[in-house]
PDB file of N, CA and C in Angstrom:
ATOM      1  N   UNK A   1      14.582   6.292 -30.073  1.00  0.00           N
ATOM      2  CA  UNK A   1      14.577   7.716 -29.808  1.00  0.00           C
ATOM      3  C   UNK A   1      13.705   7.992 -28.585  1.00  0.00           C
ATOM      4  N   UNK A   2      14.220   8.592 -27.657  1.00  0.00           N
ATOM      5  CA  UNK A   2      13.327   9.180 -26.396  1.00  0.00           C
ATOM      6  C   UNK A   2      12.753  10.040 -26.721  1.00  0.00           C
ATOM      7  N   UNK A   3      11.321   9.644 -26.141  1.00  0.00           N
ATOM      8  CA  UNK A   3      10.190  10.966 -26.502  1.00  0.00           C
ATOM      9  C   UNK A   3       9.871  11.615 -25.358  1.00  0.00           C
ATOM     10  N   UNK A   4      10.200  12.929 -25.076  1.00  0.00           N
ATOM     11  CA  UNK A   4       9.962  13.962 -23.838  1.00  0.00           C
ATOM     12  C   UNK A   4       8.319  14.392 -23.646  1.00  0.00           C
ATOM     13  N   UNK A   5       7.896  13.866 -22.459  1.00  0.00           N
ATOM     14  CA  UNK A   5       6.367  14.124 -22.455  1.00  0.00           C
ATOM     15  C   UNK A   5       6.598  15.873 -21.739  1.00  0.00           C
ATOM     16  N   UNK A   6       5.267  16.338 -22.205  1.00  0.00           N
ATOM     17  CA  UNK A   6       4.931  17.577 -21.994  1.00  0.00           C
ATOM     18  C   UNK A   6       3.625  17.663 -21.545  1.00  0.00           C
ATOM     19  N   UNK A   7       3.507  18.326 -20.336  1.00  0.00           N
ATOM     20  CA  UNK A   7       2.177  18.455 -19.722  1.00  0.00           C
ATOM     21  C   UNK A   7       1.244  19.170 -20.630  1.00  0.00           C
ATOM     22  N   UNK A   8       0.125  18.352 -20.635  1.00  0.00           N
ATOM     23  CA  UNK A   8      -0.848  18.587 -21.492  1.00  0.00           C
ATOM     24  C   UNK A   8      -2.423  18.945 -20.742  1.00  0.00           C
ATOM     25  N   UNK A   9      -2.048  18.973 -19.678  1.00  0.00           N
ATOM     26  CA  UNK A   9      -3.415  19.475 -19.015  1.00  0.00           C
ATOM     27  C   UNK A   9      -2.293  19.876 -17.427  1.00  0.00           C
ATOM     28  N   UNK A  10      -3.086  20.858 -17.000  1.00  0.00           N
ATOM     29  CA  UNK A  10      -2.893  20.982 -15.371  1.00  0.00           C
ATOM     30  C   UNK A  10      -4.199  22.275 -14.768  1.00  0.00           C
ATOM     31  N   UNK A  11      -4.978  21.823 -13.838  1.00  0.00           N
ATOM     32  CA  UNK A  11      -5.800  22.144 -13.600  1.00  0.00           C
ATOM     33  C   UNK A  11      -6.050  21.940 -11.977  1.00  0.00           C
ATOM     34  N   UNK A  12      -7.555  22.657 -11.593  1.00  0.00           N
ATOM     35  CA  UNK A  12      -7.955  21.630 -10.223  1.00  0.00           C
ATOM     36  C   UNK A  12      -9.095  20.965 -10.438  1.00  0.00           C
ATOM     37  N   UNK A  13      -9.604  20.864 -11.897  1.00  0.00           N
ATOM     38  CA  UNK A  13     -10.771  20.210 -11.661  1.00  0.00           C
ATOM     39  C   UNK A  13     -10.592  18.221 -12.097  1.00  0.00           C
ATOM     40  N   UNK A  14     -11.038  17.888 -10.843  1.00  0.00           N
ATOM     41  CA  UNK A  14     -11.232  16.424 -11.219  1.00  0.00           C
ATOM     42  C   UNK A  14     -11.687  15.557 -12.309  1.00  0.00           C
ATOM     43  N   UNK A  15     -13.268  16.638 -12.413  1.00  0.00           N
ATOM     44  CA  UNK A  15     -13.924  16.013 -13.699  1.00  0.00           C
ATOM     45  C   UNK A  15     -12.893  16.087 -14.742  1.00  0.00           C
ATOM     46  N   UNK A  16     -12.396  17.469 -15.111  1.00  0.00           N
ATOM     47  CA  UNK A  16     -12.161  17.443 -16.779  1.00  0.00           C
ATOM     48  C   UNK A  16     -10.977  16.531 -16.598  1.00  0.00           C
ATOM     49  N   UNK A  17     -10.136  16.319 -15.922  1.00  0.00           N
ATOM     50  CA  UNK A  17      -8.934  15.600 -15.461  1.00  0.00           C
ATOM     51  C   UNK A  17      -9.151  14.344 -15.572  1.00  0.00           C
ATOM     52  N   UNK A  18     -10.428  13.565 -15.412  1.00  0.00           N
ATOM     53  CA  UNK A  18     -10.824  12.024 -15.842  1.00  0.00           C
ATOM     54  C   UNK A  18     -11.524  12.107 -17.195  1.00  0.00           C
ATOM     55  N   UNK A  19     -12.033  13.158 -17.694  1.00  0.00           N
ATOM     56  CA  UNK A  19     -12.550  13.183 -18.882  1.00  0.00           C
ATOM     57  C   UNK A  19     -11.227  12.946 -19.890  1.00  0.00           C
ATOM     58  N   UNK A  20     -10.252  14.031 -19.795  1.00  0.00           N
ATOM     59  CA  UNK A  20      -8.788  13.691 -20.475  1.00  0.00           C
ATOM     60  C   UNK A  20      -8.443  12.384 -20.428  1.00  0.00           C
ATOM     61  N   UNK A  21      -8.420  11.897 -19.249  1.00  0.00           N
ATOM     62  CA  UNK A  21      -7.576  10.437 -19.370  1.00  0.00           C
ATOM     63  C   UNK A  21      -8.661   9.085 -20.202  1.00  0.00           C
ATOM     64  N   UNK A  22      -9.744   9.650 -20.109  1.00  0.00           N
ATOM     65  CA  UNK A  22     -10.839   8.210 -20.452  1.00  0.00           C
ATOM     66  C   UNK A  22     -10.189   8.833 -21.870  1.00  0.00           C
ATOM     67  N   UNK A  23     -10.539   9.901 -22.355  1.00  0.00           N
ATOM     68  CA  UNK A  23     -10.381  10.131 -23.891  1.00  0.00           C
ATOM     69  C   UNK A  23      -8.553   9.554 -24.483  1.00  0.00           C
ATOM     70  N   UNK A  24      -7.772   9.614 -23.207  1.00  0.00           N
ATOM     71  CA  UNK A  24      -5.924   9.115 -23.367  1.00  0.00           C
ATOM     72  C   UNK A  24      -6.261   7.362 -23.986  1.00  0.00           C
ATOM     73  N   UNK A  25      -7.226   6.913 -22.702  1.00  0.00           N
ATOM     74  CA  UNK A  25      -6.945   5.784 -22.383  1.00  0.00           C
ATOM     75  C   UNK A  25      -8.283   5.008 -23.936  1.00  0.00           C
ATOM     76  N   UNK A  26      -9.019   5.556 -24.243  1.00  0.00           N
ATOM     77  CA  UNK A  26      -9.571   5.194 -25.204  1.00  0.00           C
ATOM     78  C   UNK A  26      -8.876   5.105 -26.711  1.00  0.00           C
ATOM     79  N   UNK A  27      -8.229   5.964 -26.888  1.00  0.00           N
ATOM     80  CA  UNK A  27      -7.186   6.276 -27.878  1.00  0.00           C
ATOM     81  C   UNK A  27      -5.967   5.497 -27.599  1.00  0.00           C
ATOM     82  N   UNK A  28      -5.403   4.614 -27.045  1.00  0.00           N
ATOM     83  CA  UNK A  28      -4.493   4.123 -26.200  1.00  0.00           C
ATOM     84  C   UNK A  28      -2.873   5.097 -26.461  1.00  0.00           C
ATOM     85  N   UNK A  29      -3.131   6.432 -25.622  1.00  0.00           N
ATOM     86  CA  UNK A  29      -1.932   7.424 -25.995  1.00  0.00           C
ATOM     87  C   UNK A  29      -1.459   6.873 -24.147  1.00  0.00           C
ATOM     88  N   UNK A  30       0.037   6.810 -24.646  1.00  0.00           N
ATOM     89  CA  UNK A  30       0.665   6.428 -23.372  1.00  0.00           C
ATOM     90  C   UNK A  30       0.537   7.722 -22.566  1.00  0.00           C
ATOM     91  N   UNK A  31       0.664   7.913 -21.262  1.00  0.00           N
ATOM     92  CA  UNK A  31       0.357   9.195 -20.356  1.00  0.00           C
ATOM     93  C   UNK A  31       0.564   8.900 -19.026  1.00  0.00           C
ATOM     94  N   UNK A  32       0.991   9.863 -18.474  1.00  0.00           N
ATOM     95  CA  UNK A  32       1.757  10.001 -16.607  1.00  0.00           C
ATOM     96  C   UNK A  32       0.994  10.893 -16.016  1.00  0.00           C
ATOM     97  N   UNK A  33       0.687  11.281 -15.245  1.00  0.00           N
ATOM     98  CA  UNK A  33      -0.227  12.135 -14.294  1.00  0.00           C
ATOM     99  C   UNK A  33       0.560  12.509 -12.406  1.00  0.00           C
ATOM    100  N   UNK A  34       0.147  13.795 -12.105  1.00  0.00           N
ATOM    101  CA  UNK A  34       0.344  13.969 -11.265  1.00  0.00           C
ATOM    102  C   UNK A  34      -0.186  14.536 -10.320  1.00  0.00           C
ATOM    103  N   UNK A  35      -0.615  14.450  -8.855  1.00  0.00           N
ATOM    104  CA  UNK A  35      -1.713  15.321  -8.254  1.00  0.00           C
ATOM    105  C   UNK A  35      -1.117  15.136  -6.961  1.00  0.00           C
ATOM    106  N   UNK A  36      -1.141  16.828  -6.923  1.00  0.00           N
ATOM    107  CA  UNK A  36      -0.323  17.419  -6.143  1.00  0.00           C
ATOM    108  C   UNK A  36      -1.536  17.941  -5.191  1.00  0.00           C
ATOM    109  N   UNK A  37      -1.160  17.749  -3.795  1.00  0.00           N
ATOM    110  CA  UNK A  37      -1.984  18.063  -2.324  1.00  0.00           C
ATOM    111  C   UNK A  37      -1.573  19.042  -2.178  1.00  0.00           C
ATOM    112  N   UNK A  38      -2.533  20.311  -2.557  1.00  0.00           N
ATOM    113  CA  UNK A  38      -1.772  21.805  -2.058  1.00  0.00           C
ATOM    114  C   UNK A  38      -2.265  21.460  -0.187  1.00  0.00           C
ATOM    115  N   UNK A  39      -2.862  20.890   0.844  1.00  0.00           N
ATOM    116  CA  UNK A  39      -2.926  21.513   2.185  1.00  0.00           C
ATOM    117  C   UNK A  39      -1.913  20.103   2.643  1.00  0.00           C
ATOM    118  N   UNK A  40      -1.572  19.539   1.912  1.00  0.00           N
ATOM    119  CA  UNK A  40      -0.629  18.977   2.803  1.00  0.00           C
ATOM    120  C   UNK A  40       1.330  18.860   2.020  1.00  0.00           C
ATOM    121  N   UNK A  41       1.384  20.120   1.169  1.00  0.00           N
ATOM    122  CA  UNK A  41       2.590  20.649   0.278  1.00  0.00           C
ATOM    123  C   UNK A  41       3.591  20.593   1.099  1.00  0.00           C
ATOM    124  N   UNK A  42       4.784  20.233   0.869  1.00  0.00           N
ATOM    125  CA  UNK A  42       5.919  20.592   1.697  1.00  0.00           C
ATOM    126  C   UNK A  42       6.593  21.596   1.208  1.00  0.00           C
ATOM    127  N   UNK A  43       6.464  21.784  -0.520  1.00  0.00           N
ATOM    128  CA  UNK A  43       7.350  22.514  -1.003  1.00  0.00           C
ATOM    129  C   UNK A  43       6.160  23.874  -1.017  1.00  0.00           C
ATOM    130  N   UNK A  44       5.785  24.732   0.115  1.00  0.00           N
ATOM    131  CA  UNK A  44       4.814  25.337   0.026  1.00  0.00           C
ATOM    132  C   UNK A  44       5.437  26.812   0.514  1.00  0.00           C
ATOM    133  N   UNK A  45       4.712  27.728  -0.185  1.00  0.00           N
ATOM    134  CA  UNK A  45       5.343  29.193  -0.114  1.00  0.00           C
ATOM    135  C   UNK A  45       5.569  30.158   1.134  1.00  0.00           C
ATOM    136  N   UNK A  46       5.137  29.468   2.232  1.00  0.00           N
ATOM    137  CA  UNK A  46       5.080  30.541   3.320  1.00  0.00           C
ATOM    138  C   UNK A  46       6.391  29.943   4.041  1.00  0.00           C
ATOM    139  N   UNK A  47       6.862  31.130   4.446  1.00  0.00           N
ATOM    140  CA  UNK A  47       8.029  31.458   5.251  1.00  0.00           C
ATOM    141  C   UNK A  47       7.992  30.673   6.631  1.00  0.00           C
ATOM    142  N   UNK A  48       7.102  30.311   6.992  1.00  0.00           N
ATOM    143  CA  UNK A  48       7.156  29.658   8.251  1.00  0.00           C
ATOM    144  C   UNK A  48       6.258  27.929   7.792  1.00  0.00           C
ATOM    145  N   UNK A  49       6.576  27.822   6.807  1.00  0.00           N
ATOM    146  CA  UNK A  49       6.227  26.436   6.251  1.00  0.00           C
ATOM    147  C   UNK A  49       7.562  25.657   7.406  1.00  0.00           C
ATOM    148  N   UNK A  50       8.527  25.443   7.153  1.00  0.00           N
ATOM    149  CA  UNK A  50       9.334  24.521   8.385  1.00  0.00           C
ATOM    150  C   UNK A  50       9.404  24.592   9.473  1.00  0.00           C
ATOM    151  N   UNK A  51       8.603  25.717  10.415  1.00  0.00           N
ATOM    152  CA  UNK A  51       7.786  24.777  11.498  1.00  0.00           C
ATOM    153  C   UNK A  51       6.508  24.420  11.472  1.00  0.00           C
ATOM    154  N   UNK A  52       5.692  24.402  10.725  1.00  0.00           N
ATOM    155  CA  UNK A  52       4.826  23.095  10.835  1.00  0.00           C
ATOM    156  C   UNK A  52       5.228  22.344  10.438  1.00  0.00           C
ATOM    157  N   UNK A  53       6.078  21.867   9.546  1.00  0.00           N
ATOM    158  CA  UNK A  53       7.102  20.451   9.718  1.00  0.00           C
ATOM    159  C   UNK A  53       7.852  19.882  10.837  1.00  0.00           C
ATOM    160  N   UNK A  54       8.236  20.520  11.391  1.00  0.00           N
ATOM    161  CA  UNK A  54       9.006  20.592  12.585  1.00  0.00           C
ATOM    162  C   UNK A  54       8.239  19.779  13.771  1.00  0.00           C
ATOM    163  N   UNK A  55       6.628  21.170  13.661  1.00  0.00           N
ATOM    164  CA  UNK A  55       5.995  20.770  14.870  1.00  0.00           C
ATOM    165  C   UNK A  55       4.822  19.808  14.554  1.00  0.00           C
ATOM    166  N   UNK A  56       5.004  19.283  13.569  1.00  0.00           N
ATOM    167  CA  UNK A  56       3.633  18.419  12.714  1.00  0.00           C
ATOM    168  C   UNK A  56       2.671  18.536  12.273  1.00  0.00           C
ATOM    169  N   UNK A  57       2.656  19.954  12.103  1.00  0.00           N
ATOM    170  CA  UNK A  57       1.456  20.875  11.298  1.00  0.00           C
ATOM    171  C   UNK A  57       1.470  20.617   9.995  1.00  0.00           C
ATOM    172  N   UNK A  58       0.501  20.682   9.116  1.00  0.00           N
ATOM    173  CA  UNK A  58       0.595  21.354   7.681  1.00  0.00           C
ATOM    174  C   UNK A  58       0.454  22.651   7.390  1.00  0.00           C
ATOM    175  N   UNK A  59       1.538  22.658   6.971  1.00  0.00           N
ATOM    176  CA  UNK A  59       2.282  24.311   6.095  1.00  0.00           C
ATOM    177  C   UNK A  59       0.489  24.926   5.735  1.00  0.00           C
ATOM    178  N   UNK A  60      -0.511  23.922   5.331  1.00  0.00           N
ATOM    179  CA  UNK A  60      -1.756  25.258   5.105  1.00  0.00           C
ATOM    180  C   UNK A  60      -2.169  25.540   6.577  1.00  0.00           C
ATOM    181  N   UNK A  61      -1.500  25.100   7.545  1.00  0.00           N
ATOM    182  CA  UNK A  61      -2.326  25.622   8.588  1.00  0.00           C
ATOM    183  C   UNK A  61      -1.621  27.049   9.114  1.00  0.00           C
ATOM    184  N   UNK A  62      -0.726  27.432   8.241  1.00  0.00           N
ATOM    185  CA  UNK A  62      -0.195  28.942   8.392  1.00  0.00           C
ATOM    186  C   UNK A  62      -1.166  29.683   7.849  1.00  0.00           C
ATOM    187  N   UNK A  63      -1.564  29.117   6.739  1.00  0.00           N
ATOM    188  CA  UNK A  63      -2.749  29.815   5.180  1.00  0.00           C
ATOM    189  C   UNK A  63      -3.960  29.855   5.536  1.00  0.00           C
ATOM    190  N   UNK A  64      -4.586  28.485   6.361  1.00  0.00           N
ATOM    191  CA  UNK A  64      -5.738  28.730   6.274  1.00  0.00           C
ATOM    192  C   UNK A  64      -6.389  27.719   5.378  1.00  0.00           C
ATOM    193  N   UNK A  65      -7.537  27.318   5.497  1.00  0.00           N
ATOM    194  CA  UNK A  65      -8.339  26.878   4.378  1.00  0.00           C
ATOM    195  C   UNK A  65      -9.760  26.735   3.936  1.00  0.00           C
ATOM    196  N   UNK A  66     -10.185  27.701   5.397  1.00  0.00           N
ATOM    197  CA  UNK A  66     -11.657  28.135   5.594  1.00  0.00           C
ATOM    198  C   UNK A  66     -11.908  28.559   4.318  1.00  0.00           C
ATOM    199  N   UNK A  67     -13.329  27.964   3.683  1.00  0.00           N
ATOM    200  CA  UNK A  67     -14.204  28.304   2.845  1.00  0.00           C
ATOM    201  C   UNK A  67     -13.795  27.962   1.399  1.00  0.00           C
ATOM    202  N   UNK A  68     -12.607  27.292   1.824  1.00  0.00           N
ATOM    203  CA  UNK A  68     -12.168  26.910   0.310  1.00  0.00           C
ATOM    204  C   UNK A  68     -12.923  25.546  -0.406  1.00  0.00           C
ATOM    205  N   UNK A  69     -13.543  25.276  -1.288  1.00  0.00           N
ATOM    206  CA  UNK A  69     -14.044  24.299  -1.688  1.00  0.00           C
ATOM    207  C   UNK A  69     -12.850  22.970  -1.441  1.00  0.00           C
ATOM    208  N   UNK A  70     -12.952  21.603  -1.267  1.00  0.00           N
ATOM    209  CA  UNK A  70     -12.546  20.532  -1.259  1.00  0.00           C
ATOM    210  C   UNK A  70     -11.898  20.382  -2.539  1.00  0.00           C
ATOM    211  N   UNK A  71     -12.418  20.403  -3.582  1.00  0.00           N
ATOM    212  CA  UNK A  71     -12.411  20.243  -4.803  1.00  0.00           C
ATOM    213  C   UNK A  71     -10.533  21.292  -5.647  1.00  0.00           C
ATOM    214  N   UNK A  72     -11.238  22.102  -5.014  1.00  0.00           N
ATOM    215  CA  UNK A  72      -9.897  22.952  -4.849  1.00  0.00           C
ATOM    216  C   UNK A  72      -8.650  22.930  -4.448  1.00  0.00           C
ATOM    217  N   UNK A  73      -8.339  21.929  -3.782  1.00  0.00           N
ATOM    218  CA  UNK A  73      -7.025  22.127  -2.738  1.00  0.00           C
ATOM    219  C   UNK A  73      -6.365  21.136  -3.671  1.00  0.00           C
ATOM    220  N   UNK A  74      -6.429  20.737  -4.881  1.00  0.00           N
ATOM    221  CA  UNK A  74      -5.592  19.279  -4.962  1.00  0.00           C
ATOM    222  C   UNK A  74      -5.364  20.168  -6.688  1.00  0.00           C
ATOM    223  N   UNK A  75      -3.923  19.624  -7.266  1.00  0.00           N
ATOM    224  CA  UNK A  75      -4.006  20.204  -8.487  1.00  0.00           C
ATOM    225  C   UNK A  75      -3.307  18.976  -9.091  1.00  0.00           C
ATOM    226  N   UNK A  76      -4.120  18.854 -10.379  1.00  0.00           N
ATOM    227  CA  UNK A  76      -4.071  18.153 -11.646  1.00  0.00           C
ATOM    228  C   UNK A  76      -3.240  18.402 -12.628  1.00  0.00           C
ATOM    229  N   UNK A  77      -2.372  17.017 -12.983  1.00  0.00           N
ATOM    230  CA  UNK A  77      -1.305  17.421 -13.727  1.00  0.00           C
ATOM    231  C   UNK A  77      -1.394  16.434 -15.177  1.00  0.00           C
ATOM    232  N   UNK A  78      -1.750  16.060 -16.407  1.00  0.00           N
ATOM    233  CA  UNK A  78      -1.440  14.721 -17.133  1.00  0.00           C
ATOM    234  C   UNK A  78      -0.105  15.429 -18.160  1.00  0.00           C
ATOM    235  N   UNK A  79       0.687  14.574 -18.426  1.00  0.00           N
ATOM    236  CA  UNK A  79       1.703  14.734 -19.175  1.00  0.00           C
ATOM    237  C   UNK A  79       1.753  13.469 -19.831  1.00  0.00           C
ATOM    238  N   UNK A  80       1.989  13.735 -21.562  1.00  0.00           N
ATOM    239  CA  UNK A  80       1.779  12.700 -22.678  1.00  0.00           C
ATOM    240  C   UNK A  80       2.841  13.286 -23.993  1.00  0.00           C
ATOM    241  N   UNK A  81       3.329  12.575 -24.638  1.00  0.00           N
ATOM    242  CA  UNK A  81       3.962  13.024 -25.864  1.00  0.00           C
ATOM    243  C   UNK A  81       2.802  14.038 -26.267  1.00  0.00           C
ATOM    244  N   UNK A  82       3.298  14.905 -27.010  1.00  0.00           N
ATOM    245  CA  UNK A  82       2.351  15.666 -28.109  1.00  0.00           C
ATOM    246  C   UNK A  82       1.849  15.545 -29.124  1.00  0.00           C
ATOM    247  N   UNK A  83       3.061  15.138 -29.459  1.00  0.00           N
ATOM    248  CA  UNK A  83       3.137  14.317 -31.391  1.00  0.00           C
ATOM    249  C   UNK A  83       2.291  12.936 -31.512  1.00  0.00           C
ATOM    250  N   UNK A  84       2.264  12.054 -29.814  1.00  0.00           N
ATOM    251  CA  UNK A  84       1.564  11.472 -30.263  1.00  0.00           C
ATOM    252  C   UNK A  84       0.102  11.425 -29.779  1.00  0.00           C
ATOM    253  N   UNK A  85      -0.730  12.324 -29.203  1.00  0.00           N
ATOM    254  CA  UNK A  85      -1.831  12.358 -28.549  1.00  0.00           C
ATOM    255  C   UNK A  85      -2.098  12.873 -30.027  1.00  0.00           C
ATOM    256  N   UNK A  86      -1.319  14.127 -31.150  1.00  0.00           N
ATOM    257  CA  UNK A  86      -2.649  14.849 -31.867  1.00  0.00           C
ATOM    258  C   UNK A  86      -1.934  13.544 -32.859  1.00  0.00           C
ATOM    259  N   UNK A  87      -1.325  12.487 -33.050  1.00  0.00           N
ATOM    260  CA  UNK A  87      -1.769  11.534 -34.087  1.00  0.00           C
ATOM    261  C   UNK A  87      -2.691  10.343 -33.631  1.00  0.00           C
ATOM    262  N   UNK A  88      -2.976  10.184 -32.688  1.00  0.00           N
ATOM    263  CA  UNK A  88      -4.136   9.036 -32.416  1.00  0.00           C
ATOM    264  C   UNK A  88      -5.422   9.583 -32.115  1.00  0.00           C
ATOM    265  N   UNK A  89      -5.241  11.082 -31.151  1.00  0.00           N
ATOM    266  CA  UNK A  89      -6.799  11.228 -31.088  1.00  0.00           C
ATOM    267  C   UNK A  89      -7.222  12.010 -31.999  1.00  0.00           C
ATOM    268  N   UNK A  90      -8.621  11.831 -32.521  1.00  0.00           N
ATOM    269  CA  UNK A  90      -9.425  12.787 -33.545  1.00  0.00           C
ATOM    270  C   UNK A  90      -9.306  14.385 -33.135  1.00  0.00           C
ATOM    271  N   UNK A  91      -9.486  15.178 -33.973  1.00  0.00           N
ATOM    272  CA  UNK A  91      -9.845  16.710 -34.062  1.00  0.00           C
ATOM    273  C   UNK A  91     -10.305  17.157 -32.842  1.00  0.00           C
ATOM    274  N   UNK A  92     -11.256  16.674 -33.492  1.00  0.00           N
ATOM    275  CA  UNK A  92     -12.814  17.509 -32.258  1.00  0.00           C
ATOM    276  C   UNK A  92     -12.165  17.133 -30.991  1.00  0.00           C
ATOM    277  N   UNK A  93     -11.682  15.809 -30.169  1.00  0.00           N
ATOM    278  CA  UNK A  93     -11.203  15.904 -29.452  1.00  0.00           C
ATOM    279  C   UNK A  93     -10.453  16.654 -28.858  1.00  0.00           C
ATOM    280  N   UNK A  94      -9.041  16.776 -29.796  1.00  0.00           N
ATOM    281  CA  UNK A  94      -8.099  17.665 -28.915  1.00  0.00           C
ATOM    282  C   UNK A  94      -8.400  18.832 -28.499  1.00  0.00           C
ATOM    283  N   UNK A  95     -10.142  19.429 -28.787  1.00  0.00           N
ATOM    284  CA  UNK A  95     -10.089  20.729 -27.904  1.00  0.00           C
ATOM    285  C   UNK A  95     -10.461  20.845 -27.077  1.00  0.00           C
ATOM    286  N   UNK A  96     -10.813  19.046 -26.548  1.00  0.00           N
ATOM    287  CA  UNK A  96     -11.279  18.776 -25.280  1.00  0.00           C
ATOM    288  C   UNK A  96      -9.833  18.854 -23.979  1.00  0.00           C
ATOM    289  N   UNK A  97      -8.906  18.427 -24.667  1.00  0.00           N
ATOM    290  CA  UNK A  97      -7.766  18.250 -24.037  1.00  0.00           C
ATOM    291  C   UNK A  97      -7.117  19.309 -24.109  1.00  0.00           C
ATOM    292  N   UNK A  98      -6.720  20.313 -25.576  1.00  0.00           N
ATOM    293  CA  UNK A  98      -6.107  21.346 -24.826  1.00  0.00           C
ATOM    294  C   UNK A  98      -7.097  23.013 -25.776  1.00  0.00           C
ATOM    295  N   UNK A  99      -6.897  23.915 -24.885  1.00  0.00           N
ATOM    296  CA  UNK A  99      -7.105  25.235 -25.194  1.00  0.00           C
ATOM    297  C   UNK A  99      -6.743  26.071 -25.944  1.00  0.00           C
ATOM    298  N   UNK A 100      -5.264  25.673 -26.318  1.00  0.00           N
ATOM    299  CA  UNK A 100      -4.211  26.376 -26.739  1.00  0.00           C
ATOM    300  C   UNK A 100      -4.025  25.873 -28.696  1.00  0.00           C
ATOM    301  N   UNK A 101      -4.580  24.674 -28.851  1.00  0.00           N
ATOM    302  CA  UNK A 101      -4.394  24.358 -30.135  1.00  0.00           C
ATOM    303  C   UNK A 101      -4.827  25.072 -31.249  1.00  0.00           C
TER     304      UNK A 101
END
């Protein structure tokens, strides 16, 4: 039977994003991850995003990125079965991993 993973965290913070996975990878819950470069996005919202492709810009250099923390520009994705993260990891855990439980 194929099991459909469902994102179980997406965020921008790094820390809690390695805190999740040490707690995945301690529990041995299988898990995929994804981290997405918002200043260097192609699939990015401004209207004149395809010419800085064109002309070899990055699409944030339409946006801007003065004053934005580092930490910020990159977004965090882990995706894991459900059924099986809340049967291997303990309680108290999963409210490390999600908010919503």
């Amino acid at each position: 039977m194929l099991k459909k993973k469902q994102q179980i965290y997406q965020g921008r913070s790094i820390k809690k994003f390695n805190e999740i996975r040490d707690i995945l990878d301690i529990y041995h819950v299988k898990y995929s991850y994804q981290v997405k470069d918002t200043v260097n996005d192609v699939g990015s919202d401004s209207p004149l995003s395809f010419l800085g492709r064109q002309q070899g810009m990055a699409p944030r250099a339409f946006t801007g990125s003065a004053g934005v923390a580092a930490e910020d520009l990159k977004n965090y994705c882990i995706y894991a079965v459900e059924k099986e993260v809340k049967t291997k990891v303990p309680g108290y855990l999963l409210k490390e991993i999600w908010n919503t439980l």
